[in-house]
PDB file of N, CA and C in Angstrom:
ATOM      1  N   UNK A   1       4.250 -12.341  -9.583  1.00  0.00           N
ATOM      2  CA  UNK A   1       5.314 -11.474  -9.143  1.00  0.00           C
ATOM      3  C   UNK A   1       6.035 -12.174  -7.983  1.00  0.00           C
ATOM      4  N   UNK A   2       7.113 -12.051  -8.009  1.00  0.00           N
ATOM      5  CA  UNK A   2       8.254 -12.695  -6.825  1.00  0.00           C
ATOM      6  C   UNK A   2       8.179 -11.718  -5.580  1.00  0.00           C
ATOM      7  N   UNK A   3       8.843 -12.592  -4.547  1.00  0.00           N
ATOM      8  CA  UNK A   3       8.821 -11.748  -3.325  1.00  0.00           C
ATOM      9  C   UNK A   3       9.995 -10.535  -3.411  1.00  0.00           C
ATOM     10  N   UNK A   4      10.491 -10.605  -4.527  1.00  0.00           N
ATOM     11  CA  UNK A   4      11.545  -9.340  -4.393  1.00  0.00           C
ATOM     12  C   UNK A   4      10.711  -7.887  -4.972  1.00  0.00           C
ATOM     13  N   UNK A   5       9.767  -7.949  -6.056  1.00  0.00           N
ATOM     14  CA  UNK A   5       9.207  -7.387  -6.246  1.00  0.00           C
ATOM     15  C   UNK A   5       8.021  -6.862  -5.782  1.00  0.00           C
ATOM     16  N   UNK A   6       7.831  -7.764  -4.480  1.00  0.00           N
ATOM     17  CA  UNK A   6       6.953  -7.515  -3.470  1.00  0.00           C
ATOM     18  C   UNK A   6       6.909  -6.466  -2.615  1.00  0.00           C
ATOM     19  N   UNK A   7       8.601  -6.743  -2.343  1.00  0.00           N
ATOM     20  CA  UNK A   7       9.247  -5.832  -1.827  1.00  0.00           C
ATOM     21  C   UNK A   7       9.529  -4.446  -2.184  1.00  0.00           C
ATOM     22  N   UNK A   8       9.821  -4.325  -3.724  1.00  0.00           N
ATOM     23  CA  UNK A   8      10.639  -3.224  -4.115  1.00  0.00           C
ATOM     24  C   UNK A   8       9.237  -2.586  -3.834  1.00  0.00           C
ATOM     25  N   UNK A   9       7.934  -2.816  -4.500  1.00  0.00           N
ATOM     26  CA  UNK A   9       6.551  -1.919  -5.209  1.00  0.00           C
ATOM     27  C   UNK A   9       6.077  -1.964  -3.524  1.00  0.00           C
ATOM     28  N   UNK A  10       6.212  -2.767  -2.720  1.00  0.00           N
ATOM     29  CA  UNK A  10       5.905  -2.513  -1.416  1.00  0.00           C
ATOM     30  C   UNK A  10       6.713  -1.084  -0.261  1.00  0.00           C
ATOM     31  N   UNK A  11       7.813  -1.294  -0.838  1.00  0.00           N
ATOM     32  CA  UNK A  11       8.825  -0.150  -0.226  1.00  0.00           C
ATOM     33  C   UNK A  11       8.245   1.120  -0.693  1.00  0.00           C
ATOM     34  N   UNK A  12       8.485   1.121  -2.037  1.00  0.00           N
ATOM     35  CA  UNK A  12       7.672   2.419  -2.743  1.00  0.00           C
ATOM     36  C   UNK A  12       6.506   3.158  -2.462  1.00  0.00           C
ATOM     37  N   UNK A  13       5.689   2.412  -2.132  1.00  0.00           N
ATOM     38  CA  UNK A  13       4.067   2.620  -2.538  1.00  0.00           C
ATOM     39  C   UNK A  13       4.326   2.536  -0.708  1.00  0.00           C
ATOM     40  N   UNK A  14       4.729   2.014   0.192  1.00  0.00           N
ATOM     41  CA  UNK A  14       4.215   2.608   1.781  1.00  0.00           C
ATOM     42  C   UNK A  14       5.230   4.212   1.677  1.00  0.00           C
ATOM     43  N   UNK A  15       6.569   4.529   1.111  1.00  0.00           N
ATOM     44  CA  UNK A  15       6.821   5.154   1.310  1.00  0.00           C
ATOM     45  C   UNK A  15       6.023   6.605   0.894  1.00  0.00           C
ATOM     46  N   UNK A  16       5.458   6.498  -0.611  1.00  0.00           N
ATOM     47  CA  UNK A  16       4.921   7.546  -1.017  1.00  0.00           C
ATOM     48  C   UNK A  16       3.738   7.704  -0.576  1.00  0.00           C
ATOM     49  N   UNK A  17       2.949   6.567   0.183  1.00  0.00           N
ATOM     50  CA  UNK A  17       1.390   6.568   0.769  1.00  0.00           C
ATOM     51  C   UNK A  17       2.421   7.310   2.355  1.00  0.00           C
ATOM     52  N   UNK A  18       3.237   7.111   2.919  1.00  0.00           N
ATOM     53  CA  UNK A  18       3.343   7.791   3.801  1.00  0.00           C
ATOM     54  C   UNK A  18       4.243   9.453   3.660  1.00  0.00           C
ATOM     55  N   UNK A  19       4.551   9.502   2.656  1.00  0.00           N
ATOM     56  CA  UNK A  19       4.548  11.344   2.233  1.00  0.00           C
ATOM     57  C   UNK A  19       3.512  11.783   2.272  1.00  0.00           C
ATOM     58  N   UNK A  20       2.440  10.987   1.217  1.00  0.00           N
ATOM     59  CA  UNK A  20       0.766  12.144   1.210  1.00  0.00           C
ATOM     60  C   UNK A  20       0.560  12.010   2.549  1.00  0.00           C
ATOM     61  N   UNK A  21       0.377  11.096   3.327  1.00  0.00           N
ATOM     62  CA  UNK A  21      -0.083  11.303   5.087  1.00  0.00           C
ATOM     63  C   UNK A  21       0.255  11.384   5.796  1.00  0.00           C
ATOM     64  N   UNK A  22       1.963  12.266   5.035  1.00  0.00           N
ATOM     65  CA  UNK A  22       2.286  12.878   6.682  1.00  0.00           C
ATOM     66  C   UNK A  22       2.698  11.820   7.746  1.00  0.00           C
ATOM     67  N   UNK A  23       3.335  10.478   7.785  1.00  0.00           N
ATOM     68  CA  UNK A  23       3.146   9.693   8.400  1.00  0.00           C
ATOM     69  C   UNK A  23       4.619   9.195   8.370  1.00  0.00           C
ATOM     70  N   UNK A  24       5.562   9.701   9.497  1.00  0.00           N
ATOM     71  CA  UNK A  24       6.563   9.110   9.540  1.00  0.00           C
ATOM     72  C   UNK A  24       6.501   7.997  10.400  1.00  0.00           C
ATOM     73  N   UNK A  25       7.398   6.956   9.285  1.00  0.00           N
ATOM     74  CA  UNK A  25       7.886   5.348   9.814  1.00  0.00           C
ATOM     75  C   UNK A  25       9.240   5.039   9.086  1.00  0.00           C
ATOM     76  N   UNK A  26       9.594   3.944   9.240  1.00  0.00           N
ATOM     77  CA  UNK A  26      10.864   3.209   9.268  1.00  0.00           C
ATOM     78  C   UNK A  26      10.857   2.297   7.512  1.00  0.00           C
ATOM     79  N   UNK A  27      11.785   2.049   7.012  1.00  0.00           N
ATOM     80  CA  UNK A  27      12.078   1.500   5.931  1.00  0.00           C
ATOM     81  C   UNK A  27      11.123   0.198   6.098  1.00  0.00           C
ATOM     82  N   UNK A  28      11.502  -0.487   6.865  1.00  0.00           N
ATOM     83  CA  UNK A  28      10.566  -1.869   7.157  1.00  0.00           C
ATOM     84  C   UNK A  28       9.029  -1.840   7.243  1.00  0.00           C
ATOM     85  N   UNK A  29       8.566  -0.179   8.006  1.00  0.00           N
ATOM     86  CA  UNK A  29       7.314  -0.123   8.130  1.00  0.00           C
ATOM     87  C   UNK A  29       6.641   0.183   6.833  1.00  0.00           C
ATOM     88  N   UNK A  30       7.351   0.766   5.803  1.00  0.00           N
ATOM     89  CA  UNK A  30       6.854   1.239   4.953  1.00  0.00           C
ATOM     90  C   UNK A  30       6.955  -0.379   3.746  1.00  0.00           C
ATOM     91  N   UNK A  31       7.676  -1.259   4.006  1.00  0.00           N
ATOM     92  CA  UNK A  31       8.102  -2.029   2.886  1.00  0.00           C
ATOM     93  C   UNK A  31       6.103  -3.246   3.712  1.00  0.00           C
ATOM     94  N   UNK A  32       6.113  -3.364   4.663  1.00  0.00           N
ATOM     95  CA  UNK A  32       5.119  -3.747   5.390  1.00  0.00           C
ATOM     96  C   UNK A  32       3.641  -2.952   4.816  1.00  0.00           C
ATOM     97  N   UNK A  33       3.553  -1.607   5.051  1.00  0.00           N
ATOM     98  CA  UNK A  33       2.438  -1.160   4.955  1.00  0.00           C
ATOM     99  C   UNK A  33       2.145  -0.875   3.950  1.00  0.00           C
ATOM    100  N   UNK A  34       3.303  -0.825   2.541  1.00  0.00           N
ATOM    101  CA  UNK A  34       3.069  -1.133   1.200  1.00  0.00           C
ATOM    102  C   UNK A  34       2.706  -2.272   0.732  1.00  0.00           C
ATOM    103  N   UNK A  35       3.100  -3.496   1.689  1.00  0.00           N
ATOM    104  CA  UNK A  35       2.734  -5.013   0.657  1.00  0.00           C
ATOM    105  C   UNK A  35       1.103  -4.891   1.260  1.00  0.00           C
ATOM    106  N   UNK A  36       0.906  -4.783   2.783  1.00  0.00           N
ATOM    107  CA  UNK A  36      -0.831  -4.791   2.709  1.00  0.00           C
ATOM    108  C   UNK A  36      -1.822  -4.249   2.113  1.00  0.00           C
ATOM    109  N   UNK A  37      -1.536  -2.807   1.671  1.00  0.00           N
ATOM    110  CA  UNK A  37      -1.999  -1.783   0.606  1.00  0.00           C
ATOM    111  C   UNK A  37      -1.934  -2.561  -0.498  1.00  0.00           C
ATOM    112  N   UNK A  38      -0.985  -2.791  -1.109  1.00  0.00           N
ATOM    113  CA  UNK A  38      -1.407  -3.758  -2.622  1.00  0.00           C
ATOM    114  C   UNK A  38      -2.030  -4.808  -2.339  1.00  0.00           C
ATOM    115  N   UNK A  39      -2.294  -5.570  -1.352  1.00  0.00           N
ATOM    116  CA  UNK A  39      -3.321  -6.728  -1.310  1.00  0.00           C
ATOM    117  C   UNK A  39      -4.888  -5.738  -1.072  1.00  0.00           C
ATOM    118  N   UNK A  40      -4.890  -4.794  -0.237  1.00  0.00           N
ATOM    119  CA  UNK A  40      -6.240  -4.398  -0.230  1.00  0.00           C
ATOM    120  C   UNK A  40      -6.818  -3.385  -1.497  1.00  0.00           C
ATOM    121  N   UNK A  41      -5.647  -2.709  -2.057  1.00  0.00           N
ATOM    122  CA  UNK A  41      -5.675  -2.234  -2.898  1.00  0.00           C
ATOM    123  C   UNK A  41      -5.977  -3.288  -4.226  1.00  0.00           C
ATOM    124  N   UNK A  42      -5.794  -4.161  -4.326  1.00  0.00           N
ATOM    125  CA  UNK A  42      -6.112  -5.341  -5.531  1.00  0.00           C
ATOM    126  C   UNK A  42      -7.422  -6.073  -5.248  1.00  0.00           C
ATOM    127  N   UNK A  43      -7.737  -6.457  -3.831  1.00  0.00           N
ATOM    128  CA  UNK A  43      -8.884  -6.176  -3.491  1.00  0.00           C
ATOM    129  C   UNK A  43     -10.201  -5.805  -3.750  1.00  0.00           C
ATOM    130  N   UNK A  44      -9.741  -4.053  -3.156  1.00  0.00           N
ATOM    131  CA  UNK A  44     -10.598  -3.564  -3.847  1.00  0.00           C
ATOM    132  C   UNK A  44     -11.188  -3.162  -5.152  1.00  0.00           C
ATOM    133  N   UNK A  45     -10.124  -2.653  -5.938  1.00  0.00           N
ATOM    134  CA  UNK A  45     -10.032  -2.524  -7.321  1.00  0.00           C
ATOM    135  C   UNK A  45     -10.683  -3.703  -7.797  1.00  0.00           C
ATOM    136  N   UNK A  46     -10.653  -4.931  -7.781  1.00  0.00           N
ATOM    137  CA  UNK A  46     -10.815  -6.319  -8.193  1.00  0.00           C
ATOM    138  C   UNK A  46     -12.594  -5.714  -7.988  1.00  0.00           C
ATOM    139  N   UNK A  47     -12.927  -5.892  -6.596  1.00  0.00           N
ATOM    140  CA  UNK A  47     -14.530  -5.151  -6.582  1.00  0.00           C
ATOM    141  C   UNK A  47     -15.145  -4.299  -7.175  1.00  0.00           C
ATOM    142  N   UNK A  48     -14.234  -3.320  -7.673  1.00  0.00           N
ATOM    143  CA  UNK A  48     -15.279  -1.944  -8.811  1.00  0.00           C
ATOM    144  C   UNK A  48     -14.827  -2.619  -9.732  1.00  0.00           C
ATOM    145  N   UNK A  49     -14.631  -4.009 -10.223  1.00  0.00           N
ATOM    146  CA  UNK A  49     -14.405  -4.215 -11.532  1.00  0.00           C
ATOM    147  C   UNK A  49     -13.230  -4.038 -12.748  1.00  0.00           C
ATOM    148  N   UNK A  50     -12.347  -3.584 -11.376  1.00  0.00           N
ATOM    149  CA  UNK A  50     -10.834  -3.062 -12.737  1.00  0.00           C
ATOM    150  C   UNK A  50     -10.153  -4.419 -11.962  1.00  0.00           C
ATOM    151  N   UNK A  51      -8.680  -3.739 -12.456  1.00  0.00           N
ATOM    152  CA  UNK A  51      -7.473  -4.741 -12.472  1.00  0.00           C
ATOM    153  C   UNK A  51      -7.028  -4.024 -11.152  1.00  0.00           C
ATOM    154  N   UNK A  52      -6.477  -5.316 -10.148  1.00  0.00           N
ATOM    155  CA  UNK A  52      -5.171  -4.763  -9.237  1.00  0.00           C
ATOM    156  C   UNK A  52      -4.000  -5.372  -9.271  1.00  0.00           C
ATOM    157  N   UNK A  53      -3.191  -5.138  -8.937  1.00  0.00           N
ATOM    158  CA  UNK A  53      -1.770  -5.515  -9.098  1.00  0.00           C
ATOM    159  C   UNK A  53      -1.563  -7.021  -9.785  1.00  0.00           C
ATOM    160  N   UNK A  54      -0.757  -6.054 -10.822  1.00  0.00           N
ATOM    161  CA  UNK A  54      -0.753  -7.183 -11.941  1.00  0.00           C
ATOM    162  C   UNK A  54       1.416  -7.142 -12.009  1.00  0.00           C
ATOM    163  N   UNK A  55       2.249  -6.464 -11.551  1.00  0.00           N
ATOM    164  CA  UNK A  55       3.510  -6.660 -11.523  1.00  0.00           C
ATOM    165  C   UNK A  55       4.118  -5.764 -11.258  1.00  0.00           C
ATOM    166  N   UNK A  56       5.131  -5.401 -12.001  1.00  0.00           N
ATOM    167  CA  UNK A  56       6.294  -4.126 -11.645  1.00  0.00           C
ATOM    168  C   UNK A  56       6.075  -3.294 -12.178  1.00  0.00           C
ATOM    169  N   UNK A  57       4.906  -2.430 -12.299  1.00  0.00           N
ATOM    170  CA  UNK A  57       4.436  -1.663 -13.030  1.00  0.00           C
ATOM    171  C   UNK A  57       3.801  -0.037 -12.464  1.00  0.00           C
ATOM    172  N   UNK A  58       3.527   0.844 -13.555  1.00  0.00           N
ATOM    173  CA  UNK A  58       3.141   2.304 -12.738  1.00  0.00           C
ATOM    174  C   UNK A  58       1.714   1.862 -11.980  1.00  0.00           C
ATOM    175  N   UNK A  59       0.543   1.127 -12.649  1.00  0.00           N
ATOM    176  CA  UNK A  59      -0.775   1.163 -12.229  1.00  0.00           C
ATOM    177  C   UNK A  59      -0.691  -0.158 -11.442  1.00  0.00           C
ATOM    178  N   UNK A  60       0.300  -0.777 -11.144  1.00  0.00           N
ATOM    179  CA  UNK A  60       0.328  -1.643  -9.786  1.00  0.00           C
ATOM    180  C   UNK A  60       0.948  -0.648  -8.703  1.00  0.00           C
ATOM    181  N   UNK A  61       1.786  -0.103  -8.536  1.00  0.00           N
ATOM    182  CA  UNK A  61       2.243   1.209  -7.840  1.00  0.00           C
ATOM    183  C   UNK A  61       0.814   2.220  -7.414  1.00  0.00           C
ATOM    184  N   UNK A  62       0.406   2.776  -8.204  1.00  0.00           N
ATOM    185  CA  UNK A  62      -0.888   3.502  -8.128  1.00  0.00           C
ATOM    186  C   UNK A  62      -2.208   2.569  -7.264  1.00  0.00           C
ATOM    187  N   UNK A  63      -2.051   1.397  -7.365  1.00  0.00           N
ATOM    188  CA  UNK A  63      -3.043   0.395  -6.618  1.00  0.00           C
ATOM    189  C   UNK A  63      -2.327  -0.074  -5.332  1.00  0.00           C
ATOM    190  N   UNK A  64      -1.418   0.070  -4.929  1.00  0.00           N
ATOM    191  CA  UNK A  64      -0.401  -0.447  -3.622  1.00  0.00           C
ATOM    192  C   UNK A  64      -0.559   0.820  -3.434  1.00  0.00           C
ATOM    193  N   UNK A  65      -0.486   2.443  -3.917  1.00  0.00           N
ATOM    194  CA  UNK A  65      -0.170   3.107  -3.129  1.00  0.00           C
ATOM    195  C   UNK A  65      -1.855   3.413  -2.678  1.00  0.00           C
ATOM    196  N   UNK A  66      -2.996   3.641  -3.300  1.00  0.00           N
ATOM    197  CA  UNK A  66      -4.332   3.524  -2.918  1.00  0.00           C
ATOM    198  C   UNK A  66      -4.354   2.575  -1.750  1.00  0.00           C
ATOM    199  N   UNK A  67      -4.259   1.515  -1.517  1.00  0.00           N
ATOM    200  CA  UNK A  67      -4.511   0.547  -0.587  1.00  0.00           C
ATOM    201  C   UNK A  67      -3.694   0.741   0.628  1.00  0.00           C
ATOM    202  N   UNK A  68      -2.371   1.595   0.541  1.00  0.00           N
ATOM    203  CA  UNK A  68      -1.838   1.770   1.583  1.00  0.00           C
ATOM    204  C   UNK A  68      -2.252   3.554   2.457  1.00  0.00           C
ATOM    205  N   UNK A  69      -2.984   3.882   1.780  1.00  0.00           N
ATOM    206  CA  UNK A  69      -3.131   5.166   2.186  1.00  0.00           C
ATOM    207  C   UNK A  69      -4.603   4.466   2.763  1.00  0.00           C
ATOM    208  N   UNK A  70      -5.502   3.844   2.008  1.00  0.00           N
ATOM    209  CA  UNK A  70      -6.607   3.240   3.110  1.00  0.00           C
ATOM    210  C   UNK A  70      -5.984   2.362   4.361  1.00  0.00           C
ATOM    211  N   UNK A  71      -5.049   1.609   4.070  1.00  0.00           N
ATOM    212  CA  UNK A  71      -4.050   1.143   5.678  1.00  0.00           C
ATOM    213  C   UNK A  71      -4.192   2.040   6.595  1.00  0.00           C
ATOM    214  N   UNK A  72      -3.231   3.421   5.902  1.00  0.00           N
ATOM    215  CA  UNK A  72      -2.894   3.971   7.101  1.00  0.00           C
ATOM    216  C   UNK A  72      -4.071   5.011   7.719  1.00  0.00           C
ATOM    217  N   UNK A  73      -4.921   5.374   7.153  1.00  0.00           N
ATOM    218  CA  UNK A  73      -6.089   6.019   7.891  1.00  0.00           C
ATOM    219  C   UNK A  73      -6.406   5.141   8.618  1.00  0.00           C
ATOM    220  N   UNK A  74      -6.489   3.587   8.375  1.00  0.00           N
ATOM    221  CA  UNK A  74      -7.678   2.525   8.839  1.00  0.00           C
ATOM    222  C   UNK A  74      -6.371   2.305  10.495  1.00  0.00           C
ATOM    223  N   UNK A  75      -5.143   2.249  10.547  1.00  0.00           N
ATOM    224  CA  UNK A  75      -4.442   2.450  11.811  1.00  0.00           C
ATOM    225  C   UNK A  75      -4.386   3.780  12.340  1.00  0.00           C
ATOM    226  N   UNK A  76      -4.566   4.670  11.778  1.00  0.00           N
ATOM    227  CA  UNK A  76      -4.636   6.127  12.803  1.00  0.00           C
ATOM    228  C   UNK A  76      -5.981   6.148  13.496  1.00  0.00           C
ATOM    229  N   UNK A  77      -7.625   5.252  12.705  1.00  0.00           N
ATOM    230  CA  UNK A  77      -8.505   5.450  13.480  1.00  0.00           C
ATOM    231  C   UNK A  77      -8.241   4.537  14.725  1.00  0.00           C
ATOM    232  N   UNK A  78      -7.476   3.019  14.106  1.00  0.00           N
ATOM    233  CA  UNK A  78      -7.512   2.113  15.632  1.00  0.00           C
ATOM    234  C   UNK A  78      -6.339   2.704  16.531  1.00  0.00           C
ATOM    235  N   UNK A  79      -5.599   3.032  15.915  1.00  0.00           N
ATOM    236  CA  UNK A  79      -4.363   3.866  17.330  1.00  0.00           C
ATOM    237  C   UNK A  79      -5.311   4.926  18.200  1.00  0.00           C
ATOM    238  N   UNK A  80      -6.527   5.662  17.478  1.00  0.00           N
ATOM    239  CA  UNK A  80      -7.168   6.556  18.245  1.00  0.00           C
ATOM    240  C   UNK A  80      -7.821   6.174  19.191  1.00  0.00           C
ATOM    241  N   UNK A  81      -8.402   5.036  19.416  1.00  0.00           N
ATOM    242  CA  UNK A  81      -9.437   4.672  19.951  1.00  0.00           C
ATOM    243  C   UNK A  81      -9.264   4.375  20.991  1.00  0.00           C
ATOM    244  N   UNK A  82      -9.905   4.575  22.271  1.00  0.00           N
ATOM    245  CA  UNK A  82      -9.290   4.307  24.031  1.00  0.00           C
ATOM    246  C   UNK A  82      -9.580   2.650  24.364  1.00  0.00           C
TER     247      UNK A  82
END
């Protein structure tokens, strides 16, 4: 997959991982916290044995948006912390 499509499934998938959590940010933050979600999201998936992001697709979307909703819990616990 190209970096434009990195982008688009990255924009998407932080934006809709940040609807379920309630988590307002910025176009950039979301195009950001969607591309790390599909790397941890492929990741993980890759570990229980399935497929992760394989292109421009619904179940690469569904795996970027999994991985970005573990992002953003995994920064609300370190923003919490003194």
């Amino acid at each position: 997959m190209n970096i434009l499509g990195w982008i688009i499934l990255g924009g998407l998938a932080g934006w809709i991982a940040s609807l379920l959590m309630h988590e307002r940010q910025g176009c950039l933050a979301n195009i950001i916290v969607g591309i790390l979600g599909g790397v941890i999201g492929g990741l993980l998936f890759s570990l229980i044995g399935g497929v992760g992001v394989t292109g421009l697709n619904l179940w690469s979307l569904f795996v970027a948006v999994m991985g970005s909703i573990i992002f953003i819990v995994i920064l609300r616990y370190l923003r919490r912390r003194p």
